[in-house]
C-alpha atoms as a PDB file:
ATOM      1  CA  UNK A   1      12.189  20.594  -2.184  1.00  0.00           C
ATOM      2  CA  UNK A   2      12.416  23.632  -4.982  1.00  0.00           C
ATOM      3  CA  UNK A   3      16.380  22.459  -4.948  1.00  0.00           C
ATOM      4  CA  UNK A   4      16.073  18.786  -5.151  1.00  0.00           C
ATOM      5  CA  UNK A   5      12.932  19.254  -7.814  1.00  0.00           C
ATOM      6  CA  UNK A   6      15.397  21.399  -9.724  1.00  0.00           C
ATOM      7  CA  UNK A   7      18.878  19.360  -9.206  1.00  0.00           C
ATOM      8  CA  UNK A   8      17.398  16.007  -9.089  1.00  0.00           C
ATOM      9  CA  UNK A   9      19.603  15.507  -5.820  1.00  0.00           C
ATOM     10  CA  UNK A  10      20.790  17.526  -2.459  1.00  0.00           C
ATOM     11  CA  UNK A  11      23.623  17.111   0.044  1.00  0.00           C
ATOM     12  CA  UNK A  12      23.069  17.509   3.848  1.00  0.00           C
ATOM     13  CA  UNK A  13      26.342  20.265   3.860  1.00  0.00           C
ATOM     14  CA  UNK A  14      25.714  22.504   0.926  1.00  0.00           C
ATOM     15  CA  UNK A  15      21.522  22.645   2.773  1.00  0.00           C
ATOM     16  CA  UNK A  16      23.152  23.464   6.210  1.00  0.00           C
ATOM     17  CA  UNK A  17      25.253  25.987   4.939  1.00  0.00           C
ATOM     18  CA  UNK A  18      22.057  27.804   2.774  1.00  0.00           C
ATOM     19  CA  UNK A  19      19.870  27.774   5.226  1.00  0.00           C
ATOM     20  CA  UNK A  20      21.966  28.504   8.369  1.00  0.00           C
ATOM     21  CA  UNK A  21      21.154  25.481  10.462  1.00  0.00           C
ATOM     22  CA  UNK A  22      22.928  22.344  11.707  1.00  0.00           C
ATOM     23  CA  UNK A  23      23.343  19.473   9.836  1.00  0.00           C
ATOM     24  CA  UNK A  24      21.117  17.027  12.129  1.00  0.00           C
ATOM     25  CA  UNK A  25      18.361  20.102  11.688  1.00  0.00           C
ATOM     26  CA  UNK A  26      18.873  19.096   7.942  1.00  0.00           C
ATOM     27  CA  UNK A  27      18.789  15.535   8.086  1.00  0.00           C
ATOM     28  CA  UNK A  28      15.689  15.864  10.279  1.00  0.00           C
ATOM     29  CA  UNK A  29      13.745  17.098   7.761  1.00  0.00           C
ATOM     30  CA  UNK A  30      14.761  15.054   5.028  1.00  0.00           C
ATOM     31  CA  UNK A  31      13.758  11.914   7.179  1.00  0.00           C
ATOM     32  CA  UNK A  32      10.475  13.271   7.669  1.00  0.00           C
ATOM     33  CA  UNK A  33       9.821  14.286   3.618  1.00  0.00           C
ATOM     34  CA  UNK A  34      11.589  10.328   3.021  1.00  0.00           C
ATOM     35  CA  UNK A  35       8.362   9.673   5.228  1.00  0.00           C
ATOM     36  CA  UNK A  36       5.806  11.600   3.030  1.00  0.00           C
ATOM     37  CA  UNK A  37       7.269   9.970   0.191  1.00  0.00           C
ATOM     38  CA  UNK A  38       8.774  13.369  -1.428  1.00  0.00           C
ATOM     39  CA  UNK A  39      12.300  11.931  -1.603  1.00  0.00           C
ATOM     40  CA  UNK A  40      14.968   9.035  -0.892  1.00  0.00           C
ATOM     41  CA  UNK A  41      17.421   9.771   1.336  1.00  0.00           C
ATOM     42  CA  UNK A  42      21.178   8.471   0.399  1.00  0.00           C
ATOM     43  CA  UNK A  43      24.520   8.815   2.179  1.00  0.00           C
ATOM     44  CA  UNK A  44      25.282  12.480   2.899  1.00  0.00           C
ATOM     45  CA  UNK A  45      21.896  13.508   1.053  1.00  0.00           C
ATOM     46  CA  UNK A  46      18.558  13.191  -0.841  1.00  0.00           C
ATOM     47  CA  UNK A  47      17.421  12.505  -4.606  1.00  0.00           C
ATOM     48  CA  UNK A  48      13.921  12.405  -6.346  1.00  0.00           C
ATOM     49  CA  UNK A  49      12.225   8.775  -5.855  1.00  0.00           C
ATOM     50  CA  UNK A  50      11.990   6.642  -8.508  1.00  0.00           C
ATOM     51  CA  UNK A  51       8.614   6.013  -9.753  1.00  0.00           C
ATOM     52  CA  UNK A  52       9.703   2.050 -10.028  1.00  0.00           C
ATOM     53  CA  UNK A  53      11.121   2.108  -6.711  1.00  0.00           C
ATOM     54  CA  UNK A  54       8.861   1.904  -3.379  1.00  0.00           C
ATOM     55  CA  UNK A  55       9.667   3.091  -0.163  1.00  0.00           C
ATOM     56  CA  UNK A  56      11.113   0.478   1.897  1.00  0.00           C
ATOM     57  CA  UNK A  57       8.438  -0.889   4.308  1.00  0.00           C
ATOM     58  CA  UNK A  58       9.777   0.348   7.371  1.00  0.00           C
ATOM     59  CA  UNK A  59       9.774   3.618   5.504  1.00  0.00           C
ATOM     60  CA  UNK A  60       6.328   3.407   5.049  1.00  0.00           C
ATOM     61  CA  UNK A  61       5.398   2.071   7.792  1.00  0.00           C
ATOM     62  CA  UNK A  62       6.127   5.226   9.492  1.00  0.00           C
ATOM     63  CA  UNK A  63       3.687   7.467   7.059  1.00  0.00           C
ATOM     64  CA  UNK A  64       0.497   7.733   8.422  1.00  0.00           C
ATOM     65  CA  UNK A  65       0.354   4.431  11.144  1.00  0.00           C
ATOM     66  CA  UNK A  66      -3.168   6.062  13.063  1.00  0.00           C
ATOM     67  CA  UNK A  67      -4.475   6.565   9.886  1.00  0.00           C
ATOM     68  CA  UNK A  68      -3.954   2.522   8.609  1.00  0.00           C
ATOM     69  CA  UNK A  69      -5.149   1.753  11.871  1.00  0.00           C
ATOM     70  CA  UNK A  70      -8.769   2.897  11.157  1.00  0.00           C
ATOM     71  CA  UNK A  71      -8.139   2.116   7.362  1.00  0.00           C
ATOM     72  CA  UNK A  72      -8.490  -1.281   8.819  1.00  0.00           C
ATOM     73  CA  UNK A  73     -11.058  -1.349  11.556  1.00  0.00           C
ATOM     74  CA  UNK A  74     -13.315   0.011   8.378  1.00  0.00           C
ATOM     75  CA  UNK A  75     -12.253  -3.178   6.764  1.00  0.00           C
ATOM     76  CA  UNK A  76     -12.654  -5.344   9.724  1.00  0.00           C
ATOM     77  CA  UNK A  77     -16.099  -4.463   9.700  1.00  0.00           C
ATOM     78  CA  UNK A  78     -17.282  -5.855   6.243  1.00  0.00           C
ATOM     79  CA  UNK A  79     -15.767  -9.399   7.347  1.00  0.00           C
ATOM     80  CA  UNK A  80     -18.220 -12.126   8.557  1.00  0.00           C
ATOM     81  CA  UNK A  81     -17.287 -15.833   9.731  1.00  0.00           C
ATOM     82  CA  UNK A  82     -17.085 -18.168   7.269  1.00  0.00           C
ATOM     83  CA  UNK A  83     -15.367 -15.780   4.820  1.00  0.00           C
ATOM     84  CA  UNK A  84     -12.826 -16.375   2.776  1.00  0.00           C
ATOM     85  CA  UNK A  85     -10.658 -13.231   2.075  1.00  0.00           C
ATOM     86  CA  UNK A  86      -6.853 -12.387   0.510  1.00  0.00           C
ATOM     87  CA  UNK A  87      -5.006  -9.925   1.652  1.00  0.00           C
ATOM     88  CA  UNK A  88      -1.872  -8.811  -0.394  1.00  0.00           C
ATOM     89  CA  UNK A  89       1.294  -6.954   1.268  1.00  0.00           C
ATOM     90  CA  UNK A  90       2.063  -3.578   2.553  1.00  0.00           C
ATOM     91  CA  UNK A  91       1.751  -1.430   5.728  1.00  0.00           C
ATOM     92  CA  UNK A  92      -1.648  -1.240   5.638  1.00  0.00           C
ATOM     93  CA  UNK A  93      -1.774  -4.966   5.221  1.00  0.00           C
ATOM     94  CA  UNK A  94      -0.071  -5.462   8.225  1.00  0.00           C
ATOM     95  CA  UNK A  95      -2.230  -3.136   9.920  1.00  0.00           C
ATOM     96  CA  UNK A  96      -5.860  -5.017   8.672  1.00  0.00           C
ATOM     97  CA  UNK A  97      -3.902  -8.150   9.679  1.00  0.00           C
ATOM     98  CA  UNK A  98      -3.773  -7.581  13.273  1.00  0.00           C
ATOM     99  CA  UNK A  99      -7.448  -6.726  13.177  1.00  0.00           C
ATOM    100  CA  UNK A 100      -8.195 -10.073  11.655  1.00  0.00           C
ATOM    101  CA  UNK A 101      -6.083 -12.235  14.067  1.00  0.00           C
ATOM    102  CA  UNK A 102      -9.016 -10.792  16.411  1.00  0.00           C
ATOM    103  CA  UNK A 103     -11.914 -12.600  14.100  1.00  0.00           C
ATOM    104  CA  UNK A 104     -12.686 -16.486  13.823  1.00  0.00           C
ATOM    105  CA  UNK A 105     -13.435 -18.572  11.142  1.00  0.00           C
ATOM    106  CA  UNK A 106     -11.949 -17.168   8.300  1.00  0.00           C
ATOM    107  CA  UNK A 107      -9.768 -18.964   5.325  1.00  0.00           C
ATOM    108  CA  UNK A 108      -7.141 -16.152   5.413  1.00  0.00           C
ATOM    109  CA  UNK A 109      -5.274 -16.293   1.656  1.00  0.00           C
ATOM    110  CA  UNK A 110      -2.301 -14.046   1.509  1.00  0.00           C
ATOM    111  CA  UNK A 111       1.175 -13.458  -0.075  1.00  0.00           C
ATOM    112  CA  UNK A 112       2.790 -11.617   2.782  1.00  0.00           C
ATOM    113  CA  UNK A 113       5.075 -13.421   5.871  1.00  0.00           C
ATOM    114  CA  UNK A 114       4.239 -10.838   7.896  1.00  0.00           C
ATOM    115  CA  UNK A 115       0.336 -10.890   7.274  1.00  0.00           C
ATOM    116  CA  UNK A 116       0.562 -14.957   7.547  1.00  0.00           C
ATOM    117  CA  UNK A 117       2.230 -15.010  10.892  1.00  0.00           C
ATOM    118  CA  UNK A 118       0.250 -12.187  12.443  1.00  0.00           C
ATOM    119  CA  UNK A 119      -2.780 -14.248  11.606  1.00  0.00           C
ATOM    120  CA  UNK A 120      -1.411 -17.116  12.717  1.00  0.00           C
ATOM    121  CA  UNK A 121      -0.748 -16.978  15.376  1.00  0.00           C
ATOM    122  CA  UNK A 122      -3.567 -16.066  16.921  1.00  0.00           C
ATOM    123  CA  UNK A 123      -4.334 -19.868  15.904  1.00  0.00           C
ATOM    124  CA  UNK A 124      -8.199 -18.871  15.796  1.00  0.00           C
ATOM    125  CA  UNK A 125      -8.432 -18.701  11.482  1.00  0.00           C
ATOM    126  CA  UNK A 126      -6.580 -21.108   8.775  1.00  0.00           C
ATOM    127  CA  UNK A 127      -4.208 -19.160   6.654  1.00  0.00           C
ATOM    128  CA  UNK A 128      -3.297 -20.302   3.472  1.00  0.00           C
ATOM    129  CA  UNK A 129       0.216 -18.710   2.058  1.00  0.00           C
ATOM    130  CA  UNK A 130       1.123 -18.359  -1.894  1.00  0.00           C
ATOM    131  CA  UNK A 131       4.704 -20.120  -3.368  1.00  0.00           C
ATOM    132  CA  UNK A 132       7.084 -18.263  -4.791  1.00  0.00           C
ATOM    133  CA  UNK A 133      10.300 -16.021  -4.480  1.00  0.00           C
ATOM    134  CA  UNK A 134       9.942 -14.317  -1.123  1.00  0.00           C
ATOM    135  CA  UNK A 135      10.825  -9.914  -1.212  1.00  0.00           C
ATOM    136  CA  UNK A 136      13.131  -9.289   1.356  1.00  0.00           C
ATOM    137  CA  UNK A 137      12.396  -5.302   1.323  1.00  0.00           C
ATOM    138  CA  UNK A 138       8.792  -5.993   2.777  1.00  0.00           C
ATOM    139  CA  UNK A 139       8.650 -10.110   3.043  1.00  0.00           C
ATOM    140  CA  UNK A 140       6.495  -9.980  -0.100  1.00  0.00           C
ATOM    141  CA  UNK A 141       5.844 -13.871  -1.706  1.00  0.00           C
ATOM    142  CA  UNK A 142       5.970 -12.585  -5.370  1.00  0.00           C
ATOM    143  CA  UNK A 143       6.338 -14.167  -9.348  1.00  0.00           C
ATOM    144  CA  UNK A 144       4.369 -16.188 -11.683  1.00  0.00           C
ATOM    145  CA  UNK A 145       3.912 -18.843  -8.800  1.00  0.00           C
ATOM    146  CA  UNK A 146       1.978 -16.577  -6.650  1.00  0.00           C
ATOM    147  CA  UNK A 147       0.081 -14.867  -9.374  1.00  0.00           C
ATOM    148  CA  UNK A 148      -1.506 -18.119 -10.969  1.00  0.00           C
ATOM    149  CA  UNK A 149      -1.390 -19.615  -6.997  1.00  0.00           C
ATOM    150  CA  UNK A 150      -3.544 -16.682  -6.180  1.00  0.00           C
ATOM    151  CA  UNK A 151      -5.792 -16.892  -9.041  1.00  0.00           C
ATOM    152  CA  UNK A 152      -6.993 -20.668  -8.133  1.00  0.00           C
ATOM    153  CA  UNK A 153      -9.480 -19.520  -5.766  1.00  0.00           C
ATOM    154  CA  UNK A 154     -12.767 -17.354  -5.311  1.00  0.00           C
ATOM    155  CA  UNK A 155     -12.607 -14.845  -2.585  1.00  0.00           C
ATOM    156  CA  UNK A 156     -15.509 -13.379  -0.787  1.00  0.00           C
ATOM    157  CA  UNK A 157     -13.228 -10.060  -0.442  1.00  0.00           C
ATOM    158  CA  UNK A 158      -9.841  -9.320  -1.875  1.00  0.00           C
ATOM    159  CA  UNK A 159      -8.117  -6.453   0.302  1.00  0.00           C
ATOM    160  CA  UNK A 160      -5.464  -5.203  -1.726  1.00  0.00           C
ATOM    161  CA  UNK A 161      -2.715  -1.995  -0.793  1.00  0.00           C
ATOM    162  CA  UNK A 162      -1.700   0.279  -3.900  1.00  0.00           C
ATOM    163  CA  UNK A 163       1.241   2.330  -4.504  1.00  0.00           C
ATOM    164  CA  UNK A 164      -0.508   5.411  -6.038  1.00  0.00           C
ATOM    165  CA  UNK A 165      -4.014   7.053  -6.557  1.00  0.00           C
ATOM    166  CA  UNK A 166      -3.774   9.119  -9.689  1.00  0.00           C
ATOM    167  CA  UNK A 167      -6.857  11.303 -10.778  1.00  0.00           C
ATOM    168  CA  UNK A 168      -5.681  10.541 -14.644  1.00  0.00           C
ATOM    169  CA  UNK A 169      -4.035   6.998 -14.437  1.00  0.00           C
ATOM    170  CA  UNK A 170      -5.973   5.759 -12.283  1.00  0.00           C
ATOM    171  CA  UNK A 171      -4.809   2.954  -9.313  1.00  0.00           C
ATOM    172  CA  UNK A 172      -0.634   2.668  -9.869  1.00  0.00           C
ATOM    173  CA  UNK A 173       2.109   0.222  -8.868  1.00  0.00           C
ATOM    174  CA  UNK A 174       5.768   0.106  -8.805  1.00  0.00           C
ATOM    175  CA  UNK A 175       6.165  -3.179 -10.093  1.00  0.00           C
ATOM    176  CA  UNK A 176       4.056  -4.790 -12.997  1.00  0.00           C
ATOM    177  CA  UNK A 177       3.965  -8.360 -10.516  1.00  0.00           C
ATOM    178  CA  UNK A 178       2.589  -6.701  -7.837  1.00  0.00           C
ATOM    179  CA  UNK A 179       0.034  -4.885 -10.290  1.00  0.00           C
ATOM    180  CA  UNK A 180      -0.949  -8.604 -12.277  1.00  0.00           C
ATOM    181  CA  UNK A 181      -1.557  -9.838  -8.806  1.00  0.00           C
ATOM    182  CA  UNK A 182      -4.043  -7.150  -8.193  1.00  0.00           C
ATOM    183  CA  UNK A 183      -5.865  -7.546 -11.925  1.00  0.00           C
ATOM    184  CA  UNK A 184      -6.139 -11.470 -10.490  1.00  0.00           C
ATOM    185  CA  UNK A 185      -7.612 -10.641  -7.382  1.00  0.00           C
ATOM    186  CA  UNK A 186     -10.070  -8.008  -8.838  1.00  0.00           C
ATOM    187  CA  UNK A 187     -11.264 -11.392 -11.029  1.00  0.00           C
ATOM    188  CA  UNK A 188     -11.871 -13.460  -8.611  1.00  0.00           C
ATOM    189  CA  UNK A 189     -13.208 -11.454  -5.837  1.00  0.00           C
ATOM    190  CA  UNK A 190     -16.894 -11.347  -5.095  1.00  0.00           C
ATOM    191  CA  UNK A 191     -15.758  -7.696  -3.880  1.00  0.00           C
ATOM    192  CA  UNK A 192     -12.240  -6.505  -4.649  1.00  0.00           C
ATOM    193  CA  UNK A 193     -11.369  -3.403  -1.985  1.00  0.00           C
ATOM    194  CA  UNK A 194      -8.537  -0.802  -2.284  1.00  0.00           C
ATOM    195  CA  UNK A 195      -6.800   0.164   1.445  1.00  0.00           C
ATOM    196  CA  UNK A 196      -4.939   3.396   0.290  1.00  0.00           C
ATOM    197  CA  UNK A 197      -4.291   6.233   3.223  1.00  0.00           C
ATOM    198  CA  UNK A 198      -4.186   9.681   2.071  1.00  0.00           C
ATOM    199  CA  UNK A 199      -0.532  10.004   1.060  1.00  0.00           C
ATOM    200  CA  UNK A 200      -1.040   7.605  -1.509  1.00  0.00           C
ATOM    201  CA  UNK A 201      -3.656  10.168  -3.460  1.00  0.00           C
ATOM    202  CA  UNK A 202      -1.899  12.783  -6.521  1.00  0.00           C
ATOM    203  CA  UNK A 203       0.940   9.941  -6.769  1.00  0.00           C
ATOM    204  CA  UNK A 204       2.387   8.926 -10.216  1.00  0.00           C
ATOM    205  CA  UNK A 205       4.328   5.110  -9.738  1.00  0.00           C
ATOM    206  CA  UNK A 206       5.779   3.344 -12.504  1.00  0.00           C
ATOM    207  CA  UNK A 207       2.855   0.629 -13.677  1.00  0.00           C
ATOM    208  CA  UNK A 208      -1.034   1.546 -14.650  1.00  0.00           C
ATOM    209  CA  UNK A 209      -2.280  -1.366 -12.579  1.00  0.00           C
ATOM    210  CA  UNK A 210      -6.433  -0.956 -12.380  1.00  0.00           C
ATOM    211  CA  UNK A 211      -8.981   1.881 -13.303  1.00  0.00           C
ATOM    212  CA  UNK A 212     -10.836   3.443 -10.971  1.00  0.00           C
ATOM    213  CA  UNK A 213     -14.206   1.137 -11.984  1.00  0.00           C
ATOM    214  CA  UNK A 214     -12.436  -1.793 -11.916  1.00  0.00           C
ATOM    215  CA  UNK A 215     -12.586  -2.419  -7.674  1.00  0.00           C
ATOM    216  CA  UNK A 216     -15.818  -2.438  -5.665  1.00  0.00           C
ATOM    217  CA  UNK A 217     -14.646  -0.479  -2.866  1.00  0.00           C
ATOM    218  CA  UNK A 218     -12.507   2.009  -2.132  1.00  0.00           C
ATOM    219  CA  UNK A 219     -10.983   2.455   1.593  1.00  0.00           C
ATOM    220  CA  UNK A 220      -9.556   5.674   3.268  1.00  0.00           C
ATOM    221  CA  UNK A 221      -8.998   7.752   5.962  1.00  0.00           C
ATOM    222  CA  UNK A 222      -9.917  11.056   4.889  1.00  0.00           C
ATOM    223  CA  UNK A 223     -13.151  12.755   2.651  1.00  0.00           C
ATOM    224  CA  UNK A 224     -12.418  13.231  -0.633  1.00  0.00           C
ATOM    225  CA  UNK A 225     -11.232  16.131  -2.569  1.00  0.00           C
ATOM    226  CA  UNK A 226     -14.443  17.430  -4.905  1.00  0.00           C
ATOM    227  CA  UNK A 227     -12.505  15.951  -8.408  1.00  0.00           C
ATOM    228  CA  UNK A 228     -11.641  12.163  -6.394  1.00  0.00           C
ATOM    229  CA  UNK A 229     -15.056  12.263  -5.433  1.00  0.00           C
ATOM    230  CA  UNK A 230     -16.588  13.138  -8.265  1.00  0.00           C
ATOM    231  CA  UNK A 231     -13.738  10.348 -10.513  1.00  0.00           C
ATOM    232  CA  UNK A 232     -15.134   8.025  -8.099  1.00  0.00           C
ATOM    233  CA  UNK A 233     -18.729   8.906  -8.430  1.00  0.00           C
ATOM    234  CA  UNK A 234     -18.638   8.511 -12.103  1.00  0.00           C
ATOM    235  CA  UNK A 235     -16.686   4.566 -11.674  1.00  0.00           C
ATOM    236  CA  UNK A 236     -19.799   3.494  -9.193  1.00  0.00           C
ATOM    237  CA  UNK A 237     -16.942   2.696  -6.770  1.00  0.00           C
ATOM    238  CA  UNK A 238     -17.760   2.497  -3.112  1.00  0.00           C
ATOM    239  CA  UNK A 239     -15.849   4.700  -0.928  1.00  0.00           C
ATOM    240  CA  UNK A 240     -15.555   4.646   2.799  1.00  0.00           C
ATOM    241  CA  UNK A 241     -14.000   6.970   5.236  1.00  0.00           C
END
């Protein structure tokens, strides 16, 4: 990591040869810092991620998957029938979404394939999926469509992933659509709640979507450090872990 902060990039060989191990001992390890989000892996190496560029979701959806489990059976809990609820993409998304399949009698609002069909199929909630240009990295519905789509309704709770949780910026995206969706949601939700795992905290990504007093609730897997805490004390933000 002191090499590829340094170089901005690292090869597999010139690692292997350093550090007197085998190449697959190398590429090991970079697969397992791609999955903590400390770099991208490329052909024959690694470089620094790009603070506009996400992790592919199957990338992601190998950080942390016990931890997004109980992300969402905390969020399972605050649903009741009759609600109506959006849920917006990402692994965690998924992860709530199998939890809802389990509940009936909910108008299920969302942008994501893969949170629409999980839902669906279950058969025993009506699910309700935005327009627009579908993301084939993570089968995100995204652009103008979806934002002003999304922004027709009133939602009892908006459940909405993030890309970062910065102590100074405050909730961050990688892409400004993804973030407008997010300011939409927070506007029309009776109670607008953040699913972010603890990898996602001391991130900087590329767009300043939401401050911290902006959401209702904040969900995560882990207590927080003293200065989180005491950022999210001062925003009157719900958390719960």
């Amino acid at each position: 990591m002191a090499r590829l902060e340094r170089n901005g990039q690292v090869r597999v060989a010139e690692l292997a040869a350093t550090l007197q191990v085998t190449d697959e001992t190398i590429r090991r390890d970079l697969k397992a810092l791609e999955g903590e989000g400390r770099l991208r892996r490329i052909h024959g190496g690694a470089v620094v991620p790009r603070r506009n560029e996400e992790q592919p979701i199957d990338v992601r959806g190998r950080v942390n998957p016990r931890e997004k489990q109980r992300i969402a059976a905390l969020a399972v809990a605050l649903l009741r029938e009759g609600m109506s609820i959006f849920i917006d993409t990402g692994t965690t998304a998924n992860a709530l979404a199998q939890r809802v399949a389990e509940q009936r009698g909910l108008n299920v609002i969302t942008n994501s394939l893969d949170v629409a069909l999980t839902v669906a199929r279950r058969g025993n909630n009506r699910v309700m999926i935005a327009p627009g240009t579908v993301r084939a990295k993570d089968n995100a519905v995204i652009g103008a469509d979806a934002i002003g789509w999304a922004g027709a309704f009133c939602y009892d709770i908006a459940f909405m992933g993030i890309g970062a949780v910065n102590l100074d910026q405050g909730f961050m995206d990688y892409e400004e659509e993804e973030a407008q969706l997010r300011r939409v949601l927070v506007g029309r939700a009776e109670r607008s709640v953040i699913l972010a795992d603890e990898s996602k905290f001391g991130r900087r990504a590329f767009v300043r979507t939401l401050d911290f007093a902006a959401v209702t609730t904040l969900i995560t897997n882990e207590p927080l450090s003293a200065d989180y805490a005491a950022a999210f004390r001062e925003a009157r933000t719900d958390v719960v872990c």
